[in-house]
N, C-alpha and C. Protein backbone atom coordinates (compact mmCIF):
# COMPACT_ATOMS: atom_id res chain seq x y z
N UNK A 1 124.24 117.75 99.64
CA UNK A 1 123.83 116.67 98.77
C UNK A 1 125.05 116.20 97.99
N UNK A 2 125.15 115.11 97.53
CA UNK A 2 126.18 114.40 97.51
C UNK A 2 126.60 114.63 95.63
N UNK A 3 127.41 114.71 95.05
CA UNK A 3 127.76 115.40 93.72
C UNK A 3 126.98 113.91 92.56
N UNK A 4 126.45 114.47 91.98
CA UNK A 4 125.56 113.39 90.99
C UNK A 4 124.41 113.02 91.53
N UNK A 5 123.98 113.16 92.66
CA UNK A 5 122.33 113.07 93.07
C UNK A 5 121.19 114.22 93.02
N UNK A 6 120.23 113.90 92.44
CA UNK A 6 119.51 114.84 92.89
C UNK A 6 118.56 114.33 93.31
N UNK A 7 118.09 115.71 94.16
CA UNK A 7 116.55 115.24 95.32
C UNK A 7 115.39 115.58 94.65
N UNK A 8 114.52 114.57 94.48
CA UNK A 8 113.64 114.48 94.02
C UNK A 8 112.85 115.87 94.38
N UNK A 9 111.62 116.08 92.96
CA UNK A 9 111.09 117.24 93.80
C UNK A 9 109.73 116.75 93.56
N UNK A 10 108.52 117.21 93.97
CA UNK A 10 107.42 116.62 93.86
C UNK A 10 106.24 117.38 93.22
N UNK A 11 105.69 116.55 92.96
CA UNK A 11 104.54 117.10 91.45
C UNK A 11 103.94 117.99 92.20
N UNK A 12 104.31 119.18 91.39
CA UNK A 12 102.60 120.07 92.46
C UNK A 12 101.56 120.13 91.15
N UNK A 13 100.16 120.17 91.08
CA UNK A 13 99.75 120.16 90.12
C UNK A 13 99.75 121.59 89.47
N UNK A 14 99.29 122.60 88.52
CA UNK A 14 99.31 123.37 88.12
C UNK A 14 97.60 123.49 88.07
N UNK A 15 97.24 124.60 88.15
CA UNK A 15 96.06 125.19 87.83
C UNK A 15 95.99 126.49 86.82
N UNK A 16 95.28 126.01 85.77
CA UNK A 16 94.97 127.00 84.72
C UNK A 16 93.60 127.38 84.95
N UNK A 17 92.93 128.97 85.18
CA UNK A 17 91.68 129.19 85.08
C UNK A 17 91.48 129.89 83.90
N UNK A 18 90.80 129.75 83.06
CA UNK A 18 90.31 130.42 81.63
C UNK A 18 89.13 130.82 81.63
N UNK A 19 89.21 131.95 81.40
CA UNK A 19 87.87 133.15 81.98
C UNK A 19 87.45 133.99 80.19
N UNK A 20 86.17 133.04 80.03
CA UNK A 20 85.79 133.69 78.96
C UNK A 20 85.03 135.29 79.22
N UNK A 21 85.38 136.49 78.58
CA UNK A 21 85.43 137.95 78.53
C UNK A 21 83.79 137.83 78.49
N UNK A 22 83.03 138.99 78.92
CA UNK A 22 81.83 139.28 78.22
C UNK A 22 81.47 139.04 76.99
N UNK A 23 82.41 139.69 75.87
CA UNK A 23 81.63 139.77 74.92
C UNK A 23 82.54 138.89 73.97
N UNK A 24 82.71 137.58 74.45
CA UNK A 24 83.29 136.56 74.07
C UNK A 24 82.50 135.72 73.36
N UNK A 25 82.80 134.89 72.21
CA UNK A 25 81.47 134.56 71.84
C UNK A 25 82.03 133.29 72.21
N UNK A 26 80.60 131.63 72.13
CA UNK A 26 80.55 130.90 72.25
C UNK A 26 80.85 130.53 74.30
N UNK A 27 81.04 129.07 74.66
CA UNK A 27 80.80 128.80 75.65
C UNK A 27 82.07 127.88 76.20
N UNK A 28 82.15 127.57 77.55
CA UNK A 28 83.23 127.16 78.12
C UNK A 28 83.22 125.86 77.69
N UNK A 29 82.19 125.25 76.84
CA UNK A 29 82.19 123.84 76.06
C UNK A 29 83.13 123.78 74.73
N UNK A 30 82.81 125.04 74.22
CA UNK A 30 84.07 124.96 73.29
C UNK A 30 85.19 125.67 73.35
N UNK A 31 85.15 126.35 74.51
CA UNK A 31 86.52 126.59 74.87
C UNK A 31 87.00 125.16 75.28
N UNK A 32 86.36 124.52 76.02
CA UNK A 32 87.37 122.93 76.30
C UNK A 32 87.67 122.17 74.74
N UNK A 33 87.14 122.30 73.86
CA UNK A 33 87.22 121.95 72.47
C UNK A 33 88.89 122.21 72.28
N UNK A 34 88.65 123.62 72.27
CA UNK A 34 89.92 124.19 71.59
C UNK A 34 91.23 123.85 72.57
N UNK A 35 91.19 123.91 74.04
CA UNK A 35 92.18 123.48 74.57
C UNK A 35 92.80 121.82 74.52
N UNK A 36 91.51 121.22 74.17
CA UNK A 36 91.67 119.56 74.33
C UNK A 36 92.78 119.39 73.16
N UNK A 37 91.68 119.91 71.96
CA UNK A 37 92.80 120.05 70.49
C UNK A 37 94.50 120.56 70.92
N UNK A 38 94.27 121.61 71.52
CA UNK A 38 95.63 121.94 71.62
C UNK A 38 96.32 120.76 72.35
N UNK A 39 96.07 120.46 73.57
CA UNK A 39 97.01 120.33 74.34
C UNK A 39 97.06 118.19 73.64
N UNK A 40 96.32 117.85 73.65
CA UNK A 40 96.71 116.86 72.80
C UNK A 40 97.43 117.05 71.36
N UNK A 41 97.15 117.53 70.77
CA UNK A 41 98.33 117.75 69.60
C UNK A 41 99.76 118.39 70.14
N UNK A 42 100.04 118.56 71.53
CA UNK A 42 101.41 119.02 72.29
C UNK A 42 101.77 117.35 72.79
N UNK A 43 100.97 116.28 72.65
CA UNK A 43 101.84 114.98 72.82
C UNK A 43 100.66 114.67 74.11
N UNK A 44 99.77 115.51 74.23
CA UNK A 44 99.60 115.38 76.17
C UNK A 44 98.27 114.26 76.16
N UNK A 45 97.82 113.88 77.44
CA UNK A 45 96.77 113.02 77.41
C UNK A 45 95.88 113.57 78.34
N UNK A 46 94.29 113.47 77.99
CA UNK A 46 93.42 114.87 78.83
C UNK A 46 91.97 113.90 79.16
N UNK A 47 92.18 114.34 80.41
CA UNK A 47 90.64 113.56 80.60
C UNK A 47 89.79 114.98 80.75
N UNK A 48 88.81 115.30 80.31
CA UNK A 48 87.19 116.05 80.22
C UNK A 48 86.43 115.26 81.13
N UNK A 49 86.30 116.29 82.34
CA UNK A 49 85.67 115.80 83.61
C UNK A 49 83.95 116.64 83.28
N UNK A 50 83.05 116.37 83.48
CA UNK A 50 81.66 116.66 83.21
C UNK A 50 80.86 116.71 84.17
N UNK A 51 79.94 117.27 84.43
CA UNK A 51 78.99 116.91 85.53
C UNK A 51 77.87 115.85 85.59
N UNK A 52 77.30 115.33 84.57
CA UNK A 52 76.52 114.45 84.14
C UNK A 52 76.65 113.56 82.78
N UNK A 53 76.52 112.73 82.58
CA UNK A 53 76.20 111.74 81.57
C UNK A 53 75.88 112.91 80.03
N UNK A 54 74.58 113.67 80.38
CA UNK A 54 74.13 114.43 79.56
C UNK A 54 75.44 115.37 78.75
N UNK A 55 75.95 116.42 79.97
CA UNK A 55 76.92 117.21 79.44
C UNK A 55 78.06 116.18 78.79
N UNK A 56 78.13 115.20 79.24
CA UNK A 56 79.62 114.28 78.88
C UNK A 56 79.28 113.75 77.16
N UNK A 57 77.62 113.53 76.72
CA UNK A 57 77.50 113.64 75.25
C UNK A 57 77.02 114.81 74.53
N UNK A 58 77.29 115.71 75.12
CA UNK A 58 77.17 117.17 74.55
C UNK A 58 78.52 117.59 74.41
N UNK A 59 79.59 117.25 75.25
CA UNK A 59 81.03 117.48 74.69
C UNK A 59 81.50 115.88 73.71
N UNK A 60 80.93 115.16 73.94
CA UNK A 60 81.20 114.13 72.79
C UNK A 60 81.43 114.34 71.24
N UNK A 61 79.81 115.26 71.20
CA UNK A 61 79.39 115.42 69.66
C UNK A 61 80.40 116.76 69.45
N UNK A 62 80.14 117.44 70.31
CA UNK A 62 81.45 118.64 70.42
C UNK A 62 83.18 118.86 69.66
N UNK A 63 83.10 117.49 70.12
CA UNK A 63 84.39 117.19 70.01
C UNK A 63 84.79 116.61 68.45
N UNK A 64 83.74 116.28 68.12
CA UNK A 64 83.54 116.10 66.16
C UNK A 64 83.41 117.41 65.27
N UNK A 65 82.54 118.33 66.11
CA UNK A 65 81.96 118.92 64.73
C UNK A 65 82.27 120.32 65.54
N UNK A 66 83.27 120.41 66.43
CA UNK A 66 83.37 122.14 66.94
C UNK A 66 84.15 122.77 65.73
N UNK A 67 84.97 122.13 65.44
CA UNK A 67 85.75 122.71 64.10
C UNK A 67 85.70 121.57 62.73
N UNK A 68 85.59 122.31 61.47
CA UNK A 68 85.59 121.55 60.26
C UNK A 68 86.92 120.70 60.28
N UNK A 69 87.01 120.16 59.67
CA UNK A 69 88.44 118.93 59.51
C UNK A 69 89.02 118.92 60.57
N UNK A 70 88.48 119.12 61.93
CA UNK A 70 89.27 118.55 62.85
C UNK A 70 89.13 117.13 63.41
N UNK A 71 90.09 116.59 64.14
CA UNK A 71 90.13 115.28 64.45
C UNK A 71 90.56 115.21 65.75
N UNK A 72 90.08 115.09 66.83
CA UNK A 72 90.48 114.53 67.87
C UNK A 72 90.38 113.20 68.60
N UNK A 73 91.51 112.31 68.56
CA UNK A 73 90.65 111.11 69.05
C UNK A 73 90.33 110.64 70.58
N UNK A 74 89.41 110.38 70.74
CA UNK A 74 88.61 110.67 72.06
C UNK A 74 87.40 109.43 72.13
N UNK A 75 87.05 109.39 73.59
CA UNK A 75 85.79 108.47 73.64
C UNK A 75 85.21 108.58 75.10
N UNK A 76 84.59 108.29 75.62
CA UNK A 76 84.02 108.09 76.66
C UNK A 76 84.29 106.98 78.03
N UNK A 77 84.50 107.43 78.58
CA UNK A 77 85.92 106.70 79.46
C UNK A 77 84.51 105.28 80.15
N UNK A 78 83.35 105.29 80.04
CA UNK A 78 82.56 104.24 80.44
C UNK A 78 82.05 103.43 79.59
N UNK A 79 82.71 103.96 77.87
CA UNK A 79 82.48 103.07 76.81
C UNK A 79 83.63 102.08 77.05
N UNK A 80 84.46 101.80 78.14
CA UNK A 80 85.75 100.81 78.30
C UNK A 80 86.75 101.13 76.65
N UNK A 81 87.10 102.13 76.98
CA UNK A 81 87.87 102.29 75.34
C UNK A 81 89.08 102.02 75.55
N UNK A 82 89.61 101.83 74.12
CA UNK A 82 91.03 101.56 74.16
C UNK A 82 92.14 102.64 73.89
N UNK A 83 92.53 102.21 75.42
CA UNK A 83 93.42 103.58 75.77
C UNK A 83 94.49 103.97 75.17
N UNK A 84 95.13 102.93 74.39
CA UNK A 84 95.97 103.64 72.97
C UNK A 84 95.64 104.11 72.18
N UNK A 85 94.48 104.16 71.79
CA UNK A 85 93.97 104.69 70.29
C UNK A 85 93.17 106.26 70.87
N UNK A 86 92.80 106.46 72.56
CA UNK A 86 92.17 107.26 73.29
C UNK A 86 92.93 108.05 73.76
N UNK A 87 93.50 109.22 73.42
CA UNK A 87 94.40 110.09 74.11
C UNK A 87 93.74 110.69 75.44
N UNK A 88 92.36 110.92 74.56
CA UNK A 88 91.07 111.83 75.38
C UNK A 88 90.15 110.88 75.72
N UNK A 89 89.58 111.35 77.17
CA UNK A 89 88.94 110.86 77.14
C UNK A 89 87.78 111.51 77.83
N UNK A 90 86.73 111.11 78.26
CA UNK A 90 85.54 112.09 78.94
C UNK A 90 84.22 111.62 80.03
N UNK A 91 84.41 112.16 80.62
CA UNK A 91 83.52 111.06 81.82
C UNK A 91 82.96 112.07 83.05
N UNK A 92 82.32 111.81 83.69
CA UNK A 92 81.33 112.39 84.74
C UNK A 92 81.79 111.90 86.18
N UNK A 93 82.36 110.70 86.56
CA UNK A 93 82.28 110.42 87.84
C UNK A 93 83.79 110.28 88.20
N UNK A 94 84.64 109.61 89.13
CA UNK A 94 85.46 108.97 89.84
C UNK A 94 86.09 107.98 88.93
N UNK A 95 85.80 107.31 87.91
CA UNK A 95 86.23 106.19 87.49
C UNK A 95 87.16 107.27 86.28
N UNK A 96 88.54 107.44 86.43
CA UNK A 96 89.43 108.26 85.32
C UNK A 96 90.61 107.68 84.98
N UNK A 97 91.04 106.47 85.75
CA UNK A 97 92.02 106.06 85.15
C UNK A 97 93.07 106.53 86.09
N UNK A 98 94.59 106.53 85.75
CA UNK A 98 95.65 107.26 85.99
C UNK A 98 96.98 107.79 85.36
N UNK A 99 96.39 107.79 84.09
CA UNK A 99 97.28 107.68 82.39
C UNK A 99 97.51 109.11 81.88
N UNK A 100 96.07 110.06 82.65
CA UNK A 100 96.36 111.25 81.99
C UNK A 100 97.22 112.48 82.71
N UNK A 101 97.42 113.33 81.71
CA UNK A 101 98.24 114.33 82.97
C UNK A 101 97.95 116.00 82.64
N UNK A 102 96.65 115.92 81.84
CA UNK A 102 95.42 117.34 81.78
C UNK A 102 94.09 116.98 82.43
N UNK A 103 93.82 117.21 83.18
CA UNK A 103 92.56 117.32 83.45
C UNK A 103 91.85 118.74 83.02
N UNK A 104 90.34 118.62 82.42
CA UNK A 104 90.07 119.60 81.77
C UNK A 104 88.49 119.76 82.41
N UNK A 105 88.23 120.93 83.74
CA UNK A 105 87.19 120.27 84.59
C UNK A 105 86.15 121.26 83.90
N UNK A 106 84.91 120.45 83.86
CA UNK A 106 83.65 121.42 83.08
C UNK A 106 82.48 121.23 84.58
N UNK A 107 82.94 120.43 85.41
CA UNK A 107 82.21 120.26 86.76
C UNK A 107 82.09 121.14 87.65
N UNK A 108 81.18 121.97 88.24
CA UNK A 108 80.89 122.82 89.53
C UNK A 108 81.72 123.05 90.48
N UNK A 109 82.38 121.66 90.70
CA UNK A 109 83.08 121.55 91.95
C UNK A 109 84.32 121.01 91.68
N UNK A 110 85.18 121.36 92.70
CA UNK A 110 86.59 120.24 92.31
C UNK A 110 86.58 119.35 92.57
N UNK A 111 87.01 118.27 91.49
CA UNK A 111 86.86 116.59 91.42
C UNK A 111 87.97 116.44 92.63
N UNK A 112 87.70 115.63 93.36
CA UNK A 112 88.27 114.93 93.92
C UNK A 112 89.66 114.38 93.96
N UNK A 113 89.69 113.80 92.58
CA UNK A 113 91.15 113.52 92.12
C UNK A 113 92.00 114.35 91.37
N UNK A 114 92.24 115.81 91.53
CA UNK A 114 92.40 116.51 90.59
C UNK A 114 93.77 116.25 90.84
N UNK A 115 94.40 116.06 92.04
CA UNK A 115 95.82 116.08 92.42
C UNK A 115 96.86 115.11 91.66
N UNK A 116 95.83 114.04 90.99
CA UNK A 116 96.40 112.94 90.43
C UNK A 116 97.28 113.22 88.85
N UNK A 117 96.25 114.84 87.98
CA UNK A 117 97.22 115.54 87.68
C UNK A 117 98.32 116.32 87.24
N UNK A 118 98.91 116.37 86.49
CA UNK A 118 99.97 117.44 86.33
C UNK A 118 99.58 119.18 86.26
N UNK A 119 98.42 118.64 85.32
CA UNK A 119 97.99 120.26 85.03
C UNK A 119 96.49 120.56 85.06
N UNK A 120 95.60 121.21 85.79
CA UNK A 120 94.53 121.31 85.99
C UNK A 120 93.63 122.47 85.22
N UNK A 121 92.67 122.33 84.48
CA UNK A 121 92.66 123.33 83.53
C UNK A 121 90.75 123.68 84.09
N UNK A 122 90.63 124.81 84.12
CA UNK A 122 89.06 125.50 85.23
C UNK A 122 88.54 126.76 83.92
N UNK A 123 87.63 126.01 83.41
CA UNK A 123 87.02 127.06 82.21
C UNK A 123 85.51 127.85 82.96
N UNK A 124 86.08 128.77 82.77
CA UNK A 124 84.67 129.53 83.29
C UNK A 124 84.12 130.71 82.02
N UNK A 125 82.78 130.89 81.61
CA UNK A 125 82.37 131.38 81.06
C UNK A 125 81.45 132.58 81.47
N UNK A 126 80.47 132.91 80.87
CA UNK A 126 79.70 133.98 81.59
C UNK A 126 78.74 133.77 82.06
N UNK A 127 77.70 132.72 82.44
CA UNK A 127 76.64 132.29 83.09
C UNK A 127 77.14 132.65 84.41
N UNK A 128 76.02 132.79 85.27
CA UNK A 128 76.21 133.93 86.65
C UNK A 128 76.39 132.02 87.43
N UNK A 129 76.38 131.10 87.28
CA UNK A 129 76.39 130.09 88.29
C UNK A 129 77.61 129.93 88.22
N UNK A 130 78.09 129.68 86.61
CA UNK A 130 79.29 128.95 86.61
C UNK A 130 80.54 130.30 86.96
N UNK A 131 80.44 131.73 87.04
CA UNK A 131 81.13 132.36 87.52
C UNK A 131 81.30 131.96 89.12
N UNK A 132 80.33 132.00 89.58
CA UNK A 132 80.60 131.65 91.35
C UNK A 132 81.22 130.74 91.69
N UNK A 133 80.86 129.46 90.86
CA UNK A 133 81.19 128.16 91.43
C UNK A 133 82.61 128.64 91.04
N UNK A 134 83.12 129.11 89.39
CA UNK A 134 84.85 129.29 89.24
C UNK A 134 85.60 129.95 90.47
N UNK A 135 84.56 130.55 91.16
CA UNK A 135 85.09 131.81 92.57
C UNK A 135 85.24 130.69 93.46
N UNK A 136 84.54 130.30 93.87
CA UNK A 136 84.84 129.03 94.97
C UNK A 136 85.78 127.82 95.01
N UNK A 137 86.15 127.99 93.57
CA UNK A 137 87.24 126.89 92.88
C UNK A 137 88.82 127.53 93.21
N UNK A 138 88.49 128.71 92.35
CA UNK A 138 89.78 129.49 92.75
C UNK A 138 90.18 129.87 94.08
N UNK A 139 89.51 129.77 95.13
CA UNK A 139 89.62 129.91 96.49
C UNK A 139 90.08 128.94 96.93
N UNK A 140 89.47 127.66 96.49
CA UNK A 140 89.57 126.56 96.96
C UNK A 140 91.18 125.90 96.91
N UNK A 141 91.93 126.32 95.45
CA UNK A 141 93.13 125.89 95.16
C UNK A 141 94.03 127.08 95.71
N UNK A 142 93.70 128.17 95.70
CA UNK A 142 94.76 129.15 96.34
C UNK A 142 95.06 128.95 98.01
N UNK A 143 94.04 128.27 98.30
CA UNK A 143 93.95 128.53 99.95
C UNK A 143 94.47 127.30 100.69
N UNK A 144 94.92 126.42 99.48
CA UNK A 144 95.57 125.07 100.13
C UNK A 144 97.44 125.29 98.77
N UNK A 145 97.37 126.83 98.38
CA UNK A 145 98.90 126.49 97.73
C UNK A 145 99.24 126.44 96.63
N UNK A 146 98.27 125.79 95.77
CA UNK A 146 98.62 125.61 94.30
C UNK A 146 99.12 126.74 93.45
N UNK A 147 100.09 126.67 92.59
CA UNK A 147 100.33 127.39 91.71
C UNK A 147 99.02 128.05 90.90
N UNK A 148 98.43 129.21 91.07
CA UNK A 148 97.19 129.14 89.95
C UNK A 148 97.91 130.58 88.48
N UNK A 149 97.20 130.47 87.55
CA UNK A 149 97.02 131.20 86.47
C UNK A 149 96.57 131.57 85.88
N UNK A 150 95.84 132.98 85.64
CA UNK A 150 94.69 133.26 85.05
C UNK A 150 94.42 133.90 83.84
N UNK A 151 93.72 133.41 82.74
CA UNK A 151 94.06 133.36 81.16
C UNK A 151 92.61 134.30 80.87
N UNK A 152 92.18 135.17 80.44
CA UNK A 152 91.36 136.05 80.24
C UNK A 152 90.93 135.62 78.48
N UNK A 153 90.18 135.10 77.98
CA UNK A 153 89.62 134.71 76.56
C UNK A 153 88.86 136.04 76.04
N UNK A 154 89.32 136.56 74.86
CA UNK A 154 88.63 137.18 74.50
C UNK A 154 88.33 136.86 72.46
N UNK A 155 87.15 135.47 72.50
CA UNK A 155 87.13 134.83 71.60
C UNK A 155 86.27 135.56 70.45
């Protein structure tokens, strides 16, 4: 390679799985709370992927009142919000934009676009469904490559 070039290297996404402990209290809803907070107050921009409409305003109200004086600003990616003032945002289907670079999946399955990307974040808690489906997730990204990482919560 020629002196002053470099070769591009290419995004692989990252996968974070966060595995709330048994006797962990609370749920992988506010574990996405606390990571959203974090990783947006690190500069970052996070879409909250959901499985339904329902769960997507159950992390809405979530996202106000999980902690006292906190502030996250956020909205609902089918309220057409304005994406400067929206770091976060939160939605159920295919329609995500291409602005963010956390995805924060609370969905069964892997979205589709997860590749789109930088860092993929897989909260699993202790309900016996959402353990399996996290098993089939983690299979799913190890068995095509991805970098994965596994964060053990003991809240």
């Amino acid at each position: 390679m020629a002196k002053g070039y470099e070769q591009a290297v290419p995004l692989v996404t990252q996968v974070d799985f966060y595995v709330l402990e048994p006797q962990a209290q609370g749920n992988r809803f506010l574990l996405a709370c606390r990571i959203t907070e974090k990783a947006w107050r690190s500069g970052h921009r996070v879409y909250l992927h959901t499985l339904n409409q329902h769960e997507c305003q159950h992390l809405d109200r979530l996202l106000w009142t999980f902690r006292e004086l906190s502030f996250i600003p956020h909205a609902p990616i089918h309220s057409n919000p304005d994406l400067q003032r929206n770091p976060v945002l939160l939605g159920w289907d295919e329609q995500i934009g291409s602005e963010h670079d956390v995805l924060i999946n609370l969905h069964p399955q892997v979205p589709t676009f997860f590749s789109r990307f930088e860092r993929v974040v897989e909260l699993i808690d202790n309900e016996a469904e959402v353990r399996t489906a996290g098993r089939q997730r983690y299979t799913f990204y190890k068995s095509r490559g991805y970098p994965l990482n596994t964060h053990k919560i003991n809240l």
